[in-house]
C-alpha atoms as a PDB file:
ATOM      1  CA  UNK A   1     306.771 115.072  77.764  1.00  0.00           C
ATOM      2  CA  UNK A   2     304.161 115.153  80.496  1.00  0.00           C
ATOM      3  CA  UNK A   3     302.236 118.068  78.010  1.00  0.00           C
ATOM      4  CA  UNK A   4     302.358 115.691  75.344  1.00  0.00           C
ATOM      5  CA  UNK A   5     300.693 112.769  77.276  1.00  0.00           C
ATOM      6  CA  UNK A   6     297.779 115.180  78.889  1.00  0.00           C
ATOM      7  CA  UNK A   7     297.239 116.118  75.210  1.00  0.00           C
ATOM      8  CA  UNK A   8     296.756 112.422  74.013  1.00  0.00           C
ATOM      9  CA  UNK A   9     294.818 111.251  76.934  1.00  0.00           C
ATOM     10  CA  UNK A  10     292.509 114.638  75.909  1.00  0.00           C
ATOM     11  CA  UNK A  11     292.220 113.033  72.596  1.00  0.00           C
ATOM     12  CA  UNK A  12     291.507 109.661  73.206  1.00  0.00           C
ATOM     13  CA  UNK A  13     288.821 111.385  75.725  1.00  0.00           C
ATOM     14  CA  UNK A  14     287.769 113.372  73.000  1.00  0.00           C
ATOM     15  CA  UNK A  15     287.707 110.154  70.697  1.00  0.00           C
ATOM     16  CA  UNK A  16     285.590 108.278  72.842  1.00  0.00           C
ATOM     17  CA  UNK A  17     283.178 111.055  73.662  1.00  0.00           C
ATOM     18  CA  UNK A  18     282.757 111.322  70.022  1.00  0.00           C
ATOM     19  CA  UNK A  19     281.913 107.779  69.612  1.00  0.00           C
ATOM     20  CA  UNK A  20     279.331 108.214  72.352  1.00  0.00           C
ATOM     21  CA  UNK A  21     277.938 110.954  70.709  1.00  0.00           C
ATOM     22  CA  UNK A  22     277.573 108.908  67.442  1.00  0.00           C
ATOM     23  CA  UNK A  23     276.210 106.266  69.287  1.00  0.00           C
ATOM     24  CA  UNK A  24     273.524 108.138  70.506  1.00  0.00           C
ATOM     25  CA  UNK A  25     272.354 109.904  67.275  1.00  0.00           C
ATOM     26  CA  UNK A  26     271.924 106.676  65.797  1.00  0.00           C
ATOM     27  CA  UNK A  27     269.773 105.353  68.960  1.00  0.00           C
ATOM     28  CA  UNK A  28     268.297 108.623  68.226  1.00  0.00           C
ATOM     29  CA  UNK A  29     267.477 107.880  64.816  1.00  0.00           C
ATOM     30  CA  UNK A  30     266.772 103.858  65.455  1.00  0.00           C
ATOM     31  CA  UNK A  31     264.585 105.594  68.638  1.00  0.00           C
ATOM     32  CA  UNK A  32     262.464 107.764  65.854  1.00  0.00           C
ATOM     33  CA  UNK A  33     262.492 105.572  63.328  1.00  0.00           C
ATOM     34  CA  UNK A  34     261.019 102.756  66.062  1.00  0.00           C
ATOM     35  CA  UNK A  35     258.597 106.073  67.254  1.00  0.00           C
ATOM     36  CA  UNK A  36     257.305 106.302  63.323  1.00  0.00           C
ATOM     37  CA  UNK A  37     257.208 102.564  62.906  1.00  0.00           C
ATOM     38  CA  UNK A  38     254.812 102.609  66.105  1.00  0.00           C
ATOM     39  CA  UNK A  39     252.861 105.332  65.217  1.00  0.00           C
ATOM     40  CA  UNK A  40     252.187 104.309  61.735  1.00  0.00           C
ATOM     41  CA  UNK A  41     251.625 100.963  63.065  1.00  0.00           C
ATOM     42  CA  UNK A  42     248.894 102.826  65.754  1.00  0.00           C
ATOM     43  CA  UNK A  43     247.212 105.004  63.095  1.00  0.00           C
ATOM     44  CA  UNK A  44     246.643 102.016  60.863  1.00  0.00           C
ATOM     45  CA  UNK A  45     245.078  99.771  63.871  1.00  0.00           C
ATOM     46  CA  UNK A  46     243.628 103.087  64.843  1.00  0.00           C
ATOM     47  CA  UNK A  47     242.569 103.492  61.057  1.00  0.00           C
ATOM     48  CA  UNK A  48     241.055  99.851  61.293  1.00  0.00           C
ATOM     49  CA  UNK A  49     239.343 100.426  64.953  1.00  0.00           C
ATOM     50  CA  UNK A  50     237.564 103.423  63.124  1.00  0.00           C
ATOM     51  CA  UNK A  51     236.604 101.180  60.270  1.00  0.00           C
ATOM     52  CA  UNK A  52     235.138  98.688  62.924  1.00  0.00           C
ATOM     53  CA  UNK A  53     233.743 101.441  64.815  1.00  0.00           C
ATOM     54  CA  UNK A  54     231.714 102.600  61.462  1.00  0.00           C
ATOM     55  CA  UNK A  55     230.994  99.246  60.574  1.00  0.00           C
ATOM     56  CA  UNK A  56     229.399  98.661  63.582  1.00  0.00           C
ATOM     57  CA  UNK A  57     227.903 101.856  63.788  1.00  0.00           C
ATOM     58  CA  UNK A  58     226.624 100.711  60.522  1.00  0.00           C
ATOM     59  CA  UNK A  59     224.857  97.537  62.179  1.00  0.00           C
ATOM     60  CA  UNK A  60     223.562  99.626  65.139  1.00  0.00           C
ATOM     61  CA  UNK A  61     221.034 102.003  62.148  1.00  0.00           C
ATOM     62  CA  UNK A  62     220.482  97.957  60.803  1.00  0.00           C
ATOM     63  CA  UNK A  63     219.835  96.980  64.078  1.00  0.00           C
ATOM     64  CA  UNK A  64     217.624 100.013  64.568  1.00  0.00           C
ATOM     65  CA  UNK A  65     215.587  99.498  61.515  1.00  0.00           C
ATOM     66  CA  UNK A  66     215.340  95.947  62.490  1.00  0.00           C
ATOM     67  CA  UNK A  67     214.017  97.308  65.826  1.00  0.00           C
ATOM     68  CA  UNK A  68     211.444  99.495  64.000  1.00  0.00           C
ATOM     69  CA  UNK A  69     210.534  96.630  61.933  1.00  0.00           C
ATOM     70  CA  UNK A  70     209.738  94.217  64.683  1.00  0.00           C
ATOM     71  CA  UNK A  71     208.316  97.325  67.011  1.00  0.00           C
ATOM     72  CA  UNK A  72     205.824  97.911  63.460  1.00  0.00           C
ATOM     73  CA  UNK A  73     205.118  93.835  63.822  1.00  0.00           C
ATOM     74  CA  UNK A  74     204.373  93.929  67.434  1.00  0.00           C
ATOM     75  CA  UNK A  75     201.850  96.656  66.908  1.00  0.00           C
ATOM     76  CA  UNK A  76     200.135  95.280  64.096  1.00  0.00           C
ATOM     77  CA  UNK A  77     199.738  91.779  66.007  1.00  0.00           C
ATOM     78  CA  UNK A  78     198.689  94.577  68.692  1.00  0.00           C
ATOM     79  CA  UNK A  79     195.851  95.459  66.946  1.00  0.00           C
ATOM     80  CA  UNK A  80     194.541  92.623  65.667  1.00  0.00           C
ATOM     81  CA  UNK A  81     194.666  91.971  69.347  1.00  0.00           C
ATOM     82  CA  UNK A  82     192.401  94.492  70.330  1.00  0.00           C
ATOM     83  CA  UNK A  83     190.433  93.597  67.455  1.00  0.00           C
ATOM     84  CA  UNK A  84     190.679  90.186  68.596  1.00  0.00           C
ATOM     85  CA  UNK A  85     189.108  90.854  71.555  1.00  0.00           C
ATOM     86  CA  UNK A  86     186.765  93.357  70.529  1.00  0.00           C
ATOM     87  CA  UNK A  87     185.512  90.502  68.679  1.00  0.00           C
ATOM     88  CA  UNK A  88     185.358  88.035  71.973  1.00  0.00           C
ATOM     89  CA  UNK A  89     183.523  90.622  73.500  1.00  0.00           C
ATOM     90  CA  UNK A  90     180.917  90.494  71.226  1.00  0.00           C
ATOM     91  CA  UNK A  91     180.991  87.032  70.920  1.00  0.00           C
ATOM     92  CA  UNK A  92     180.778  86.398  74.894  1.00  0.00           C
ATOM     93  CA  UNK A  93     178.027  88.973  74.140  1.00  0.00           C
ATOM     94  CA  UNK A  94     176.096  87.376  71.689  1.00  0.00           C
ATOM     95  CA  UNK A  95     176.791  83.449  72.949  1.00  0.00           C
ATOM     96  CA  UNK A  96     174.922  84.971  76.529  1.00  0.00           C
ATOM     97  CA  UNK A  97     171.894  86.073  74.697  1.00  0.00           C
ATOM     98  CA  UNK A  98     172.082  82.452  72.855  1.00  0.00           C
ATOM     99  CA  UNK A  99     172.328  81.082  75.841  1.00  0.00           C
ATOM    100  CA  UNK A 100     169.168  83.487  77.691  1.00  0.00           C
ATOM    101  CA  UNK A 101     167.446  82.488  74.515  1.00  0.00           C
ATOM    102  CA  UNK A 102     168.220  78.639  75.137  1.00  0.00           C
ATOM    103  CA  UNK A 103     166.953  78.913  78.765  1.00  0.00           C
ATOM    104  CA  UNK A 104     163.838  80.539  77.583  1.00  0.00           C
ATOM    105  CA  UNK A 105     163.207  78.009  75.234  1.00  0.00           C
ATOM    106  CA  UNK A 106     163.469  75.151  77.567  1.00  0.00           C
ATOM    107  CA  UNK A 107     161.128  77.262  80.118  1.00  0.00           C
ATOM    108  CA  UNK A 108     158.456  77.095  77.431  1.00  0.00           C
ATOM    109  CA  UNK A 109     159.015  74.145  75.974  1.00  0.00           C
ATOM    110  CA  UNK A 110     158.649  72.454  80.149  1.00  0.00           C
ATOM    111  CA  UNK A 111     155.516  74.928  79.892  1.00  0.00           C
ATOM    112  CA  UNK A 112     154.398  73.027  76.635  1.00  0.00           C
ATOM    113  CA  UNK A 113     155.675  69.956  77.478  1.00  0.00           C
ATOM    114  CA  UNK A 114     153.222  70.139  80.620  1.00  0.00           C
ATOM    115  CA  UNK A 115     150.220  71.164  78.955  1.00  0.00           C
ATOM    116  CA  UNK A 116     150.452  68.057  76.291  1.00  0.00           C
ATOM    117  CA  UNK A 117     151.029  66.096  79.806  1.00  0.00           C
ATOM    118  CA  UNK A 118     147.696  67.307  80.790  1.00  0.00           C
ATOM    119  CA  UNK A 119     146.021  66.723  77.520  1.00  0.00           C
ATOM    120  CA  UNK A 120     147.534  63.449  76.949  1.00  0.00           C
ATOM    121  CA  UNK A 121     145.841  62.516  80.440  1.00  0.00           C
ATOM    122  CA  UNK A 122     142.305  64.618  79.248  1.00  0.00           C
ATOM    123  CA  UNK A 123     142.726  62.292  76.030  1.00  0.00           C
ATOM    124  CA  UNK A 124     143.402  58.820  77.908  1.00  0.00           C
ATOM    125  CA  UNK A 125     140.198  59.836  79.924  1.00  0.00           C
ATOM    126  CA  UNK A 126     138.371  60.646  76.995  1.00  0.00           C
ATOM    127  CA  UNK A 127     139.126  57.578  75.373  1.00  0.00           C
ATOM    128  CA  UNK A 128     137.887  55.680  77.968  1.00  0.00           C
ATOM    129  CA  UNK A 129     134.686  57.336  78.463  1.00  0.00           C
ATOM    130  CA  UNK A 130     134.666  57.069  74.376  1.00  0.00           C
ATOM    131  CA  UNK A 131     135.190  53.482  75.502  1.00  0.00           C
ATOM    132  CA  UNK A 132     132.861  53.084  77.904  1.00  0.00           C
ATOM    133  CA  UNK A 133     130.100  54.612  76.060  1.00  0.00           C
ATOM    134  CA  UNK A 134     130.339  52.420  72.865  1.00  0.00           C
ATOM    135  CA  UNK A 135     129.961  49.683  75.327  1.00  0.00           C
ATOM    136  CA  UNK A 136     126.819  51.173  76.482  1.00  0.00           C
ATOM    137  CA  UNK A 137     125.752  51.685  73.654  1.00  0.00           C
ATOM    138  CA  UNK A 138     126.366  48.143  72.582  1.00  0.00           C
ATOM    139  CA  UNK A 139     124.351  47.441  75.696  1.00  0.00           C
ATOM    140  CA  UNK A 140     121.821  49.636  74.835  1.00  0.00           C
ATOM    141  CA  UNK A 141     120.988  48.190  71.418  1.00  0.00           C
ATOM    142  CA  UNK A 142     121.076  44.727  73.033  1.00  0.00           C
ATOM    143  CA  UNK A 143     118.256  45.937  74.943  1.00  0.00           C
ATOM    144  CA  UNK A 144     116.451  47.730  72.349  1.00  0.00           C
ATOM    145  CA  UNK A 145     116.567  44.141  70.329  1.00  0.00           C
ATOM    146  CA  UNK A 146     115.201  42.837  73.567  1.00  0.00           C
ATOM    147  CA  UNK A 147     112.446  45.241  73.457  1.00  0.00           C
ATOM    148  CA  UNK A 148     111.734  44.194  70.013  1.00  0.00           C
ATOM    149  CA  UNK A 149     111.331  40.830  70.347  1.00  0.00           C
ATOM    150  CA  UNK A 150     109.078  41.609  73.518  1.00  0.00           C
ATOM    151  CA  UNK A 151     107.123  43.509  71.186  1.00  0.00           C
ATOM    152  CA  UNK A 152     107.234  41.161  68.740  1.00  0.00           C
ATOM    153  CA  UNK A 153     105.365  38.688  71.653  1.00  0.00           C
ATOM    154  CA  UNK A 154     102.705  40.901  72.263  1.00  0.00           C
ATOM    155  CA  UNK A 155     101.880  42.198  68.508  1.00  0.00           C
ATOM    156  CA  UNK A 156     101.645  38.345  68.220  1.00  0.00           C
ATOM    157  CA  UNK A 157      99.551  37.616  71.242  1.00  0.00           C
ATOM    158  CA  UNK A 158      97.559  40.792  70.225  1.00  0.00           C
ATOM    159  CA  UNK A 159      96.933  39.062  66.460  1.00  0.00           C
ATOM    160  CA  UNK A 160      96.065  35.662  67.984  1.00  0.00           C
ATOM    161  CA  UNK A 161      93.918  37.788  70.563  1.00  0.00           C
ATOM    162  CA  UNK A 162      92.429  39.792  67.981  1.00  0.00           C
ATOM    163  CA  UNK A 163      91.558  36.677  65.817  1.00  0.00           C
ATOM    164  CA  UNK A 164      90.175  34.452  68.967  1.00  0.00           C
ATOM    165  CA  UNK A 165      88.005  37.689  69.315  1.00  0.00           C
ATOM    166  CA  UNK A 166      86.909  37.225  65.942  1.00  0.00           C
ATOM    167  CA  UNK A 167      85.949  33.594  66.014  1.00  0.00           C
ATOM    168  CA  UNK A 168      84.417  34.850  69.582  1.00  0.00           C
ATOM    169  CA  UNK A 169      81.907  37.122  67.837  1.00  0.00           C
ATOM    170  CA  UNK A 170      80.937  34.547  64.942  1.00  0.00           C
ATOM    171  CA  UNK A 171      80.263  32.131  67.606  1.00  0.00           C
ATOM    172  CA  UNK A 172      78.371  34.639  69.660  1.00  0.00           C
ATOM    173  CA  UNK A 173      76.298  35.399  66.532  1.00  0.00           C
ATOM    174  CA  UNK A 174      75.535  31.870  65.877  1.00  0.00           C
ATOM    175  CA  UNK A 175      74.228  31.323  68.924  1.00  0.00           C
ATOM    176  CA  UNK A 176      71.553  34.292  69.091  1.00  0.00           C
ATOM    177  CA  UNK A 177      70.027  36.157  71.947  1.00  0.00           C
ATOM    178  CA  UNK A 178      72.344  33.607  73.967  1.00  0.00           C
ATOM    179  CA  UNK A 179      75.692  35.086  72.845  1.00  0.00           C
ATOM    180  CA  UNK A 180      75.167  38.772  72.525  1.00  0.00           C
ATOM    181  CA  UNK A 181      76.452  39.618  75.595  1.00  0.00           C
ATOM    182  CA  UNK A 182      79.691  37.175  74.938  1.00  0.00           C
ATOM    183  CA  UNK A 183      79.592  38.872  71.562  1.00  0.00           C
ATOM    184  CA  UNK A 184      80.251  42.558  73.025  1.00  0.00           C
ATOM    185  CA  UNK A 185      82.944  41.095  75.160  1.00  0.00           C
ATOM    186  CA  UNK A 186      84.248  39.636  71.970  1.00  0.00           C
ATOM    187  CA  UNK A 187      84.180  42.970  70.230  1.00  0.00           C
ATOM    188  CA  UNK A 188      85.967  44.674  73.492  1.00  0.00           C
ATOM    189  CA  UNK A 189      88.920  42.293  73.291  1.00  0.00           C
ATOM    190  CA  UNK A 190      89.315  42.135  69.875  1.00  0.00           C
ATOM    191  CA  UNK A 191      88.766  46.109  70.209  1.00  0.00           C
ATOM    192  CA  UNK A 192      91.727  45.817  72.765  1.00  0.00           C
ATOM    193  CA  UNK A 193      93.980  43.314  70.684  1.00  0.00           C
ATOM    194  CA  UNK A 194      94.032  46.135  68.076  1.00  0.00           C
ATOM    195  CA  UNK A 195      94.682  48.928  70.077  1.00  0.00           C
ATOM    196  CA  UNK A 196      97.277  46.912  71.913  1.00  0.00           C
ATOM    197  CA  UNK A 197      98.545  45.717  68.019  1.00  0.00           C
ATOM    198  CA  UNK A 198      98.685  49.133  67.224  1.00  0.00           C
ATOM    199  CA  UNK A 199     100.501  50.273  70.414  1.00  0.00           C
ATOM    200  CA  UNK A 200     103.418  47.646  69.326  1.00  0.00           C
ATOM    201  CA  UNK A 201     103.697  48.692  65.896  1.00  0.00           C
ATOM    202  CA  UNK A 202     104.107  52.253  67.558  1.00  0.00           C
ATOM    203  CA  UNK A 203     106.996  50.645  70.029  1.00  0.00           C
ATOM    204  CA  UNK A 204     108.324  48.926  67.249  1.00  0.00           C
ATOM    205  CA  UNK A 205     108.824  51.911  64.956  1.00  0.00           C
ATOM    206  CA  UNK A 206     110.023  53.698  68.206  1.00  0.00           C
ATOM    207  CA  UNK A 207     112.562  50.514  68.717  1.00  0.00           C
ATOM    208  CA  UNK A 208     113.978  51.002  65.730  1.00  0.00           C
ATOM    209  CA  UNK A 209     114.230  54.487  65.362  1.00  0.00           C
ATOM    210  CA  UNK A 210     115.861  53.849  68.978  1.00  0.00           C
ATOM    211  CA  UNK A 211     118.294  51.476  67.133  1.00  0.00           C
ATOM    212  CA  UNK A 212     119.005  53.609  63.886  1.00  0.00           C
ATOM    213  CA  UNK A 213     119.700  56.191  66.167  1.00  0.00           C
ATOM    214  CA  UNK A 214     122.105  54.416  68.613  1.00  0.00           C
ATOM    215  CA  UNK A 215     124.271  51.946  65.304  1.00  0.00           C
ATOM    216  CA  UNK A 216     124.516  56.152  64.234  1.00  0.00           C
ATOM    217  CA  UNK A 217     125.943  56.916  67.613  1.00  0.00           C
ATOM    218  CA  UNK A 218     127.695  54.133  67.436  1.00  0.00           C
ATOM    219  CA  UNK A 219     129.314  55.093  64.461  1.00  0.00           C
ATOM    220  CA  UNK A 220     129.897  58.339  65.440  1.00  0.00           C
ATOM    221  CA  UNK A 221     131.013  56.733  68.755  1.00  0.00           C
ATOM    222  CA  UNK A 222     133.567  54.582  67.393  1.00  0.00           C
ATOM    223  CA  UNK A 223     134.978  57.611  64.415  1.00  0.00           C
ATOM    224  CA  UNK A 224     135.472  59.728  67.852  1.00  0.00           C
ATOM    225  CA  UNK A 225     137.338  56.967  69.078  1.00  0.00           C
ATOM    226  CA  UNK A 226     139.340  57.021  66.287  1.00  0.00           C
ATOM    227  CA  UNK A 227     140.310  60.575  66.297  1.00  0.00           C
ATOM    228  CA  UNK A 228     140.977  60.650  70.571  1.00  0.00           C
ATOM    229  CA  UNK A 229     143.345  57.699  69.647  1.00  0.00           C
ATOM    230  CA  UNK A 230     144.724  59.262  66.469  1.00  0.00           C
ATOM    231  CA  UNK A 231     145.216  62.677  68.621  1.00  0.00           C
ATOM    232  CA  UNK A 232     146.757  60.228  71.635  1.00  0.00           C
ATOM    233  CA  UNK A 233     149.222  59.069  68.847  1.00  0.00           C
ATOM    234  CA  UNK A 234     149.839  62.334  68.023  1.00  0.00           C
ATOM    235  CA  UNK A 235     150.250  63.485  71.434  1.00  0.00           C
ATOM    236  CA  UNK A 236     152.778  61.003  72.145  1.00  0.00           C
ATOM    237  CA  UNK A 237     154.971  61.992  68.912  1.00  0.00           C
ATOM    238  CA  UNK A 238     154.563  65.124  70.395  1.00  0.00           C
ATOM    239  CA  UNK A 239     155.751  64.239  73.630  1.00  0.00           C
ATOM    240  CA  UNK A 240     158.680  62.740  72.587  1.00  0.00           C
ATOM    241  CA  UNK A 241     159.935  65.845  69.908  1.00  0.00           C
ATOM    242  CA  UNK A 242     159.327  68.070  73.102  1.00  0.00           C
ATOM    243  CA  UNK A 243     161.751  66.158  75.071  1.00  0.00           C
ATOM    244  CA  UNK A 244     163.968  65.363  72.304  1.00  0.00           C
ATOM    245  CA  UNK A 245     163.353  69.053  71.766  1.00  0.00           C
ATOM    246  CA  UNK A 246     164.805  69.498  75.403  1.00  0.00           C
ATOM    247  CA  UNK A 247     167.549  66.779  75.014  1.00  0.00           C
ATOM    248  CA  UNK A 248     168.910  69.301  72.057  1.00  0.00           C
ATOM    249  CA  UNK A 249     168.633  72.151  73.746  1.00  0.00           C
ATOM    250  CA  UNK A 250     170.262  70.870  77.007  1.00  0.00           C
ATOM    251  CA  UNK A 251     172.940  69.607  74.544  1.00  0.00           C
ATOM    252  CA  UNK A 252     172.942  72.885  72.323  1.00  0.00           C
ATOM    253  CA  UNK A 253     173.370  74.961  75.678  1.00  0.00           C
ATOM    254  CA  UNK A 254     176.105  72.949  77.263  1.00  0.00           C
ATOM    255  CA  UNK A 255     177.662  73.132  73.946  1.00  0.00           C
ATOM    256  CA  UNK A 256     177.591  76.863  74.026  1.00  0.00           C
ATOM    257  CA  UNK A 257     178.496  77.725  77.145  1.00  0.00           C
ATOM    258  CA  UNK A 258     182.080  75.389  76.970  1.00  0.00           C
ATOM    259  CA  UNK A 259     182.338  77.574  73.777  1.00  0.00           C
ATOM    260  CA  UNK A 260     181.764  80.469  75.478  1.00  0.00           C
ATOM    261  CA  UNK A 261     184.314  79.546  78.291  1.00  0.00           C
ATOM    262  CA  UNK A 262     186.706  78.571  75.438  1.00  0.00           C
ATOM    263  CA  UNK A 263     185.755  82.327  73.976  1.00  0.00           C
ATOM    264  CA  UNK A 264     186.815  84.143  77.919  1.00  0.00           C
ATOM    265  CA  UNK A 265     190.017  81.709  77.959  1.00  0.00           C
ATOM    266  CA  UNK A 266     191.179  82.946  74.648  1.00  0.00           C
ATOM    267  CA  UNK A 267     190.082  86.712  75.234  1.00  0.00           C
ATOM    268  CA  UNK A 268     191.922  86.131  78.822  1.00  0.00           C
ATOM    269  CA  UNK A 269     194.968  85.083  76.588  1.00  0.00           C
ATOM    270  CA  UNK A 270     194.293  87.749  74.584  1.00  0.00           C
ATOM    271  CA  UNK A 271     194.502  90.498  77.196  1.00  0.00           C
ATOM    272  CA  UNK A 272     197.688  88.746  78.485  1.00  0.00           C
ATOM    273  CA  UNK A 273     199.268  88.971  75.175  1.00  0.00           C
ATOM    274  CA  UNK A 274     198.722  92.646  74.420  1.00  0.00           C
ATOM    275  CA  UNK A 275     199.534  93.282  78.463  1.00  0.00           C
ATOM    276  CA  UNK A 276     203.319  91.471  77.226  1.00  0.00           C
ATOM    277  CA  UNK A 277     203.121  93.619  73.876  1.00  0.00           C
ATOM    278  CA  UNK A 278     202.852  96.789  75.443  1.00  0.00           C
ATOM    279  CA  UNK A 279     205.423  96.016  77.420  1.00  0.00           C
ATOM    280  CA  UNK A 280     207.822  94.393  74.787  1.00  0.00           C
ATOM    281  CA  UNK A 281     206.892  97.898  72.949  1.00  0.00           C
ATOM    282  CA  UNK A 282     208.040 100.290  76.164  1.00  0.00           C
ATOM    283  CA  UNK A 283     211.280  97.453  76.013  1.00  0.00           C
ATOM    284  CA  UNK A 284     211.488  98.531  72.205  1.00  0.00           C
ATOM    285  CA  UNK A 285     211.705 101.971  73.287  1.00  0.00           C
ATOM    286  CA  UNK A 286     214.340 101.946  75.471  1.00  0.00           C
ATOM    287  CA  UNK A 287     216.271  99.751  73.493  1.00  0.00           C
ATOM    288  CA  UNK A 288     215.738 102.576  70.806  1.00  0.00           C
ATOM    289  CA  UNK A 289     216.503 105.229  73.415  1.00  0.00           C
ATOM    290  CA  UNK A 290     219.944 103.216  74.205  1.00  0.00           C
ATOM    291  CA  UNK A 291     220.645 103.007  70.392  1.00  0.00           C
ATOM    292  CA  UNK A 292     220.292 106.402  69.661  1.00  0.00           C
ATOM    293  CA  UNK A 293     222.628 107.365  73.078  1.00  0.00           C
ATOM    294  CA  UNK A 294     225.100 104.665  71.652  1.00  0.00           C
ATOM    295  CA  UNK A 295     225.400 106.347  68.028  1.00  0.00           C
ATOM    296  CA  UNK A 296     225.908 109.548  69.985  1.00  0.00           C
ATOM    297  CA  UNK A 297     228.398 108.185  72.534  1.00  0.00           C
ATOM    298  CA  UNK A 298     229.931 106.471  69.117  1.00  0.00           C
ATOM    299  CA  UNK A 299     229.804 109.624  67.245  1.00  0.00           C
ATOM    300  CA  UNK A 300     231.782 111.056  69.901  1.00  0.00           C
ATOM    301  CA  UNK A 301     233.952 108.456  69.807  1.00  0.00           C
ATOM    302  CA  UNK A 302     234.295 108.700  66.404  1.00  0.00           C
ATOM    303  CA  UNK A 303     235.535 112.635  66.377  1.00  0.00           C
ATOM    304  CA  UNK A 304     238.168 111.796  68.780  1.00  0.00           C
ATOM    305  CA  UNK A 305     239.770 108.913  66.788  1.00  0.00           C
ATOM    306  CA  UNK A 306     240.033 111.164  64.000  1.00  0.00           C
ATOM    307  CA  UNK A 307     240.817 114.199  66.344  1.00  0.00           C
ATOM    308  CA  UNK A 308     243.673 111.323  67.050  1.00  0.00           C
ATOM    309  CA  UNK A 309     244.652 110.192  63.727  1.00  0.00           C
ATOM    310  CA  UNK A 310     245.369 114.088  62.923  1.00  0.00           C
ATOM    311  CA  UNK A 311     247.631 114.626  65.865  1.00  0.00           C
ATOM    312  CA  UNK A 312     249.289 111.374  65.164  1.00  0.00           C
ATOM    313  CA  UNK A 313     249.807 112.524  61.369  1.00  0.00           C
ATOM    314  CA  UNK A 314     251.351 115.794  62.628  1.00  0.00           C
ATOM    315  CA  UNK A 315     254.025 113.811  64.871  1.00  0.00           C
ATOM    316  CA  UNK A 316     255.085 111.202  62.205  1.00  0.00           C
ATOM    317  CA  UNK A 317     256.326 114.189  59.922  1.00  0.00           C
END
């Protein structure tokens, strides 16, 4: 009886351990089949991280042509910088000389400008000498009319002389013996009368030669005024277009050099902006540098996901 009681406790032991045992090979299975699920579930998000990884992989070469592209940019708009201010150097260059030139200009045209001075004050003298010698000569031919009509006086005394002398020397014969010696005094003065009549005729012609001579310097007088106030004129004009001359030049100069700071300010800006290019281009390069470690690094990466995915593949069968 007591046999028979050990043997069914043994059993229901057995029993029960039996149940356990079933128990655990189907957590066993629901453990592997949880073990697959998570696996397959890891291979695809592994799978997917790959795809991500490649696709950004991808973007990194885009990113690294778009690098080149830019870094090709930057040097063009390099160049033309250095042509840029290759060009403002000759300009600078060229806008000194200009400006040399300018200063050399308004050197000679103050040089010129003084000489027409003097000559404009040589001309104003000489136009009132000019002056001053018509008046004389007005003066001159005042007198010489004066002396005419003085002459004129004493050709007539010397006719009126010369004919009393005459009727002196018919009376004188008239009266005989008595008059002869009143008759050669007669014939002296009338002999004087003509000499002095032909003494004023002389004068005379002489007066008016005198006057010919001084209405033709005169003339030539007042012409020569002409031309010392036609070259005065002329002088002036040329006055004022020297210093407008060296109104436009001050302006043209002034004008030239603000261009020519305006020139240094942009070749300044230029310099600055190739000093920044050159250094956005050594930027470029390590950001190339960094790109190419990073597709490394990602290659890597890349061969142990897959180095993954095939152990993975080998525990889910």
């Amino acid at each position: 009886m007591r046999k028979t009681k050990q043997i069914k406790a043994l059993e229901e032991a057995l029993l029960e351990a039996q149940q356990k045992i079933d128990f655990l090979e189907q957590e066993k299975v629901n453990i592997k089949q949880q073990h697959k699920q998570f696996l397959n579930e890891f291979e695809t998000n592994l799978l997917h991280t790959i795809d991500q990884h490649e696709h950004v992989n991808g973007q990194h070469h885009h990113i690294e042509d778009l690098v080149l592209q830019i870094k090709q940019r930057f040097d063009e708009i390099q160049s033309l910088g250095q042509q840029s201010n290759e060009h403002s150097e000759q300009l600078v260059e060229k806008g000194n000389e200009i400006v040399s030139n300018y200063e050399k200009l308004a050197s000679h045209n103050g040089y010129y400008l003084q000489i027409v001075e003097q000559n404009k004050v040589l001309m104003d003298n000489l136009e009132l000498q000019m002056t001053n010698t018509a008046t004389r000569m007005q003066e001159l031919g005042e007198h010489s009319n004066t002396i005419r009509e003085i002459v004129q006086v004493i050709s007539d005394i010397a006719n009126q002389t010369n004919l009393l002398a005459l009727n002196a020397s018919i009376e004188a014969a008239r009266a005989g013996e008595h008059g002869k010696g009143f008759a050669v005094v007669a014939a002296e003065v009338g002999k004087l009368a003509e000499s002095t009549r032909e003494s004023t005729s002389t004068i005379d012609e002489v007066a008016t030669t005198i006057q010919e001579k001084i209405k033709d310097a005169e003339q030539g007088t007042n012409e020569n005024q002409k031309t010392v106030q036609n070259s005065t004129k002329f002088n002036n004009k040329t006055v004022d277009m020297l210093n407008e001359m060296n109104s436009i030049v001050d302006n043209t100069k002034n004008i030239t050099i603000k261009v020519l700071e305006d020139i240094k300010s942009q070749h300044n800006l230029t310099n600055q902006m190739v000093s920044e290019i050159n250094s956005t281009n050594d930027s470029f390069a390590t950001i190339k540098q960094t790109l190419f470690q990073h597709i490394e690094d990602a290659r890597a990466v890349d061969q142990q996901l897959a180095f993954g995915i095939s152990g993975i593949n080998e525990n889910t069968k």
